[in-house]
Protein backbone atom coordinates (compact mmCIF):
# COMPACT_ATOMS: atom_id res chain seq x y z
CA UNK A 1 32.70 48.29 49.45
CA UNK A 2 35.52 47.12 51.61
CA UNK A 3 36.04 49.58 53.41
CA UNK A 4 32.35 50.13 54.36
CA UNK A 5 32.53 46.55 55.26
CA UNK A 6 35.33 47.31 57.66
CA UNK A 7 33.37 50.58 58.87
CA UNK A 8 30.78 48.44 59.70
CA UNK A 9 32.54 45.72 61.87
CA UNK A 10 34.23 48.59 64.08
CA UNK A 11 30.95 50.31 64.17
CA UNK A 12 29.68 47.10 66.26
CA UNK A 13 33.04 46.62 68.29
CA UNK A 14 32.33 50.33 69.60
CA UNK A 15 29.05 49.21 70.81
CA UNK A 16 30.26 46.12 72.14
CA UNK A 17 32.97 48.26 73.87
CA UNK A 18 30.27 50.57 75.30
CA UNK A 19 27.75 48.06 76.70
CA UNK A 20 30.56 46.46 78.70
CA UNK A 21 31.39 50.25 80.20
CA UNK A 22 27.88 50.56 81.35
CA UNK A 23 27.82 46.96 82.59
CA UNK A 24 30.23 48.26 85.68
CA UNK A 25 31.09 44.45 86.41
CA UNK A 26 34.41 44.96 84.24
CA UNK A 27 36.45 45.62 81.59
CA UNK A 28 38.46 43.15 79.13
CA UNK A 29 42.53 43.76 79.66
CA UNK A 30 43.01 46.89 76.84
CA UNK A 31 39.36 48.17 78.24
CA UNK A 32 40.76 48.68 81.75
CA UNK A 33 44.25 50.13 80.38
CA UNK A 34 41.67 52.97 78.22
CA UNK A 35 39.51 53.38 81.20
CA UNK A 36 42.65 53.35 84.04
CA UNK A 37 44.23 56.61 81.02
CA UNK A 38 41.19 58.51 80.99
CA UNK A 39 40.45 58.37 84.18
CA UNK A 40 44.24 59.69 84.77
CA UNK A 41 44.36 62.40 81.79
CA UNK A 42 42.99 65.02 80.24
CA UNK A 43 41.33 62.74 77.43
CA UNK A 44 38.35 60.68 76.70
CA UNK A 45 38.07 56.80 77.03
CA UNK A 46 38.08 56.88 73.16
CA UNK A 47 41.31 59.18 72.80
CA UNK A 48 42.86 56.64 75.72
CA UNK A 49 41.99 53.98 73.21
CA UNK A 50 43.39 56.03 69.95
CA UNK A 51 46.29 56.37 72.84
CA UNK A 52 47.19 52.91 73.38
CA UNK A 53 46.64 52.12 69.38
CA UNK A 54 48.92 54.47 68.22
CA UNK A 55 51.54 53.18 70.76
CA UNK A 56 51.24 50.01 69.63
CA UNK A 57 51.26 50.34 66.04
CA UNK A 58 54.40 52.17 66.36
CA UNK A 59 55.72 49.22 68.44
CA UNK A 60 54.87 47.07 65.96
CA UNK A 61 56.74 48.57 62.95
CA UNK A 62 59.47 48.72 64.98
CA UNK A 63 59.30 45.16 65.35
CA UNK A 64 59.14 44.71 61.54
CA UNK A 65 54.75 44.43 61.45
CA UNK A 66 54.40 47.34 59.62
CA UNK A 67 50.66 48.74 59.65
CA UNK A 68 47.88 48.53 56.95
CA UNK A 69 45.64 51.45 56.25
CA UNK A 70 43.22 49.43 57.78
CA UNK A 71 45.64 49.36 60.64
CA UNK A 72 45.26 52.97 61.10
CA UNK A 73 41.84 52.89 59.97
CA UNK A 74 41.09 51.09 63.46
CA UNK A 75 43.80 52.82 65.36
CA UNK A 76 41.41 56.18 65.20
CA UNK A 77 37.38 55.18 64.38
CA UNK A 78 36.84 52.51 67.09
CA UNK A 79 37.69 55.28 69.73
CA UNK A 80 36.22 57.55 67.49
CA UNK A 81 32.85 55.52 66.97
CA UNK A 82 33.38 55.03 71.06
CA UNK A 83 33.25 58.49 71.80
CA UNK A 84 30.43 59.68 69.95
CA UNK A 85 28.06 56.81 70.91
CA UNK A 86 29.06 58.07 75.09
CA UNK A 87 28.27 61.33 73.85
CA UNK A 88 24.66 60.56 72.39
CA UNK A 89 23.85 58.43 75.12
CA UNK A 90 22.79 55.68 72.56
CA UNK A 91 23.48 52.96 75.40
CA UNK A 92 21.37 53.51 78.79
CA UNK A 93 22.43 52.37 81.88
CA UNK A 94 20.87 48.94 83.25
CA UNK A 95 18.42 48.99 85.40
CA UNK A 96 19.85 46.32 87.40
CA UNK A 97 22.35 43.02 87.71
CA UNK A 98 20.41 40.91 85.35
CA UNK A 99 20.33 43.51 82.80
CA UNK A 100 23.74 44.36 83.33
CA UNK A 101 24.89 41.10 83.01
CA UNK A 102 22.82 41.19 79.61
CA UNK A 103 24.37 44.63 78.74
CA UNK A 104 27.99 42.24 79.17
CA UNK A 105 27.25 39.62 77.71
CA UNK A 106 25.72 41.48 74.49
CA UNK A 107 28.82 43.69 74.16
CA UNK A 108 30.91 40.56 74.34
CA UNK A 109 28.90 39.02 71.31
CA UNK A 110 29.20 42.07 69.68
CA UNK A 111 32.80 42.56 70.28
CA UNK A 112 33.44 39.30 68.57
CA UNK A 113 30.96 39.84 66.04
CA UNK A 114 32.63 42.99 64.79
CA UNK A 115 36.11 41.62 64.67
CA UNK A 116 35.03 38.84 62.66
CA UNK A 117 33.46 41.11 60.37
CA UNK A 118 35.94 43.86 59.85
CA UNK A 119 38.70 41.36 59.44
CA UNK A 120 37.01 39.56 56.74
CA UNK A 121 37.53 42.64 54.61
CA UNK A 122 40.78 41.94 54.63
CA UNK A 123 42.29 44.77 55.06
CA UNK A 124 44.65 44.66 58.22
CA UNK A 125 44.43 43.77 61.58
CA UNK A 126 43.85 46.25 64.43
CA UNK A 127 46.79 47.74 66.48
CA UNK A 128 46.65 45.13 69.41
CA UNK A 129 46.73 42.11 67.22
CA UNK A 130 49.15 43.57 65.02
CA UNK A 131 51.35 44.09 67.75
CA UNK A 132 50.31 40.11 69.47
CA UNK A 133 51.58 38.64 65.88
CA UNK A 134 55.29 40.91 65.88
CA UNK A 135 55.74 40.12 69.33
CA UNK A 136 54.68 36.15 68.72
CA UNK A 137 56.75 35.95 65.91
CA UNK A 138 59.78 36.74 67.90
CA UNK A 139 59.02 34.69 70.90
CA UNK A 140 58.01 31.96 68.47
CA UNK A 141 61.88 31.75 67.27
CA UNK A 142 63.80 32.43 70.46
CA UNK A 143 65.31 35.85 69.56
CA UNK A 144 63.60 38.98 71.03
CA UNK A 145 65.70 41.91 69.05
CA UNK A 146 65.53 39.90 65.76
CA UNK A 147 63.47 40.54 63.29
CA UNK A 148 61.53 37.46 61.78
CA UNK A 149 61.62 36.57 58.38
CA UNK A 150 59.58 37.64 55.50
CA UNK A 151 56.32 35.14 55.62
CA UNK A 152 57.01 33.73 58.14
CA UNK A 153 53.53 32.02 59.85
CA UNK A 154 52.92 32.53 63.34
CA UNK A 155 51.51 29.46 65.25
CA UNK A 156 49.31 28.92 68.53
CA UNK A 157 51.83 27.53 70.59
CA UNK A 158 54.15 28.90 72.07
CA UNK A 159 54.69 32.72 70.16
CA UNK A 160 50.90 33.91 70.40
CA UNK A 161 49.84 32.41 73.72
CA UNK A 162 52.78 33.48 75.32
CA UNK A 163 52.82 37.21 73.77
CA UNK A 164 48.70 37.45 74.67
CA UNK A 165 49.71 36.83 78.11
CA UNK A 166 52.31 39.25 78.20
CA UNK A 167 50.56 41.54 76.08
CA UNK A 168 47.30 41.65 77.67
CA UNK A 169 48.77 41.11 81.49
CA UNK A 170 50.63 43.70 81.01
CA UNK A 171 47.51 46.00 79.88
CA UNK A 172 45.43 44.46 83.13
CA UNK A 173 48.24 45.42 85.40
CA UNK A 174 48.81 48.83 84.07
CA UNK A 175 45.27 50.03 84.11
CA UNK A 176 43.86 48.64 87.35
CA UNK A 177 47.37 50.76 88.52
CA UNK A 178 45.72 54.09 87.19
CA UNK A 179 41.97 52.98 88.56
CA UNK A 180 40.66 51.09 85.75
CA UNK A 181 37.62 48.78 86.24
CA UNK A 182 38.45 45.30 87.17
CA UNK A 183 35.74 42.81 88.40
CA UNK A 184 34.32 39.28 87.59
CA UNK A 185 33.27 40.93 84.14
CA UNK A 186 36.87 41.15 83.14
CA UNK A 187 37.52 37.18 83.72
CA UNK A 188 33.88 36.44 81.48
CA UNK A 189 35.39 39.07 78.37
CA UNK A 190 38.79 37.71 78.52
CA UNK A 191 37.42 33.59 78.95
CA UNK A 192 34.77 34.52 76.13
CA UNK A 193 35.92 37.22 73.52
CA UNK A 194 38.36 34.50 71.97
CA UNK A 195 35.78 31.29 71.42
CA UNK A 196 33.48 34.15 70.08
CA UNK A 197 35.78 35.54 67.37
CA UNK A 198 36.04 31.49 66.49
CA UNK A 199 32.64 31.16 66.08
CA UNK A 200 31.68 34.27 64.66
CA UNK A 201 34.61 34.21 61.90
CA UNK A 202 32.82 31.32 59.71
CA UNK A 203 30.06 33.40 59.04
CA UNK A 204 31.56 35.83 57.07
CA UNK A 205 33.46 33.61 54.97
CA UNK A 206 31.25 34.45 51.79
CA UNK A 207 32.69 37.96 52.20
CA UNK A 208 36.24 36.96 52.19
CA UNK A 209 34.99 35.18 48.62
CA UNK A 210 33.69 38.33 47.12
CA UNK A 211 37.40 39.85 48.49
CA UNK A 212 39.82 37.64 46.88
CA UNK A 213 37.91 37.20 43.56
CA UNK A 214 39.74 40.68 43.04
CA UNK A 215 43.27 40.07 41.39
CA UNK A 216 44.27 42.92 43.11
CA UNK A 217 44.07 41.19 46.49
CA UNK A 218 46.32 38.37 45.66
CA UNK A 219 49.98 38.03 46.66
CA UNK A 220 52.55 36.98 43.56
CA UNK A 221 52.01 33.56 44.06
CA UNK A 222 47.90 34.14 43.56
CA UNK A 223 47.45 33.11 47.14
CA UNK A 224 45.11 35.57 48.96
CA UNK A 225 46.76 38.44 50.73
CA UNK A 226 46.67 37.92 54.63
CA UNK A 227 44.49 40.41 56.04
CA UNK A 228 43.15 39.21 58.90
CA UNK A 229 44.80 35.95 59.71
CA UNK A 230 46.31 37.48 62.73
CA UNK A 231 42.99 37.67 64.71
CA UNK A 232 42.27 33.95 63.35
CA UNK A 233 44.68 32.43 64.99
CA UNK A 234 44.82 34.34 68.26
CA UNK A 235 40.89 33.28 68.42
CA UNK A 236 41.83 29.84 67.05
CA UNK A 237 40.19 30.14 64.37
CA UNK A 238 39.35 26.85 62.20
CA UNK A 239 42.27 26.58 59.43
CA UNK A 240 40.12 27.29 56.98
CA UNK A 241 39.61 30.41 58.52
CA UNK A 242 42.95 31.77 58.78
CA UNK A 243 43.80 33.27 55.51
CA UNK A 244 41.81 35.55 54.17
């Protein structure tokens, strides 16, 4: 059932991915890096994204934030999910600026949406967050090359702002390089994706519930495992919503 769930919540961030391509007023900062790759190479904008994941996660587990299945679970369907919905045509183009800016604005809600909702399954962030929490964790003590401790909490201020910035600057930079999409679109996604994910992740706090009834889910101390709290707290989540 979990995993469905997760299916689910990736299924909508691929269509909330999608209605922002056909928008053409911009791309969020990982969207232009995908775009700016496939544009570039041989591949698809959902390989570019598979791409970039795979890169990451391996970043991360370097910096000791070793991946979930549902890590690698993301890593592969929401390109997957991506390419097949291009394919089918299962988005049309708008038929003009206000229904562009509703195409946006729609894959925006749905972007945050679908986080919220394959995160409350609890079973592992996607590749870019994962990568946002090792690099905050490092930032937040000081030390670059060293490896945080084991449970160690990552705050909002200053390892996750800070490694956002660099993270997702770096991912703006890069693809606009290669001729990725950048436009007032990609100020609204990256001003809006955030306060969405914070609103969005109360509403599926009945699932989390259902999640960590299950013994199984539970660290050794019989708090709930930390699935998604990553996402929480780049979003800024309420604290009630971080651990799930």
């Amino acid at each position: 059932m979990r995993w469905l769930w997760m299916v689910a919540g990736m299924t909508l961030i691929a269509w909330g991915i999608r209605l922002q391509v056909v928008a053409s007023l911009g791309l969020g900062p990982w969207d232009v890096l995908h775009m700016g790759l496939s544009l570039r190479l041989p591949i698809t904008f959902g390989q570019a994204n598979q791409l970039v994941g795979l890169v990451l996660v391996l970043g991360a587990w370097a910096m000791g934030e070793p991946p979930r299945l549902g890590t690698l679970l993301n890593m592969w369907y929401v390109g997957a999910a991506y390419d097949l919905i291009e394919a089918w045509q299962l988005v049309p183009l708008p038929g003009g600026m206000l229904a562009a800016w509703v195409a946006l604005l729609a894959g925006i809600a749905l972007l945050a949406v679908g986080s919220a909702w394959y995160l409350s399954a609890g079973l592992g962030a996607g590749p870019r967050d994962g990568m946002t929490l090792a690099l905050a964790r490092r930032l937040a003590r000081g030390r670059i090359g060293s490896r945080a401790p084991a449970g160690a909490r990552v705050r909002s201020e200053p390892g996750v702002g800070m490694a956002r910035v660099l993270l997702e600057g770096s991912a703006t930079l890069a693809g606009y390089a290669l001729g990725g999409p950048v436009g007032v679109g990609s100020i609204v996604v990256a001003a809006l994706v955030g306060p969405g994910l914070a609103v969005a992740i109360p509403w599926f706090r009945f699932a989390r519930r259902w999640w960590h009834a299950e013994p199984s889910l539970s660290s050794p101390e019989g708090r709930p495992a930390d699935g998604g709290a990553g996402h929480a707290r780049l979003a800024g989540a309420p604290t009630g919503a971080r651990r799930r």
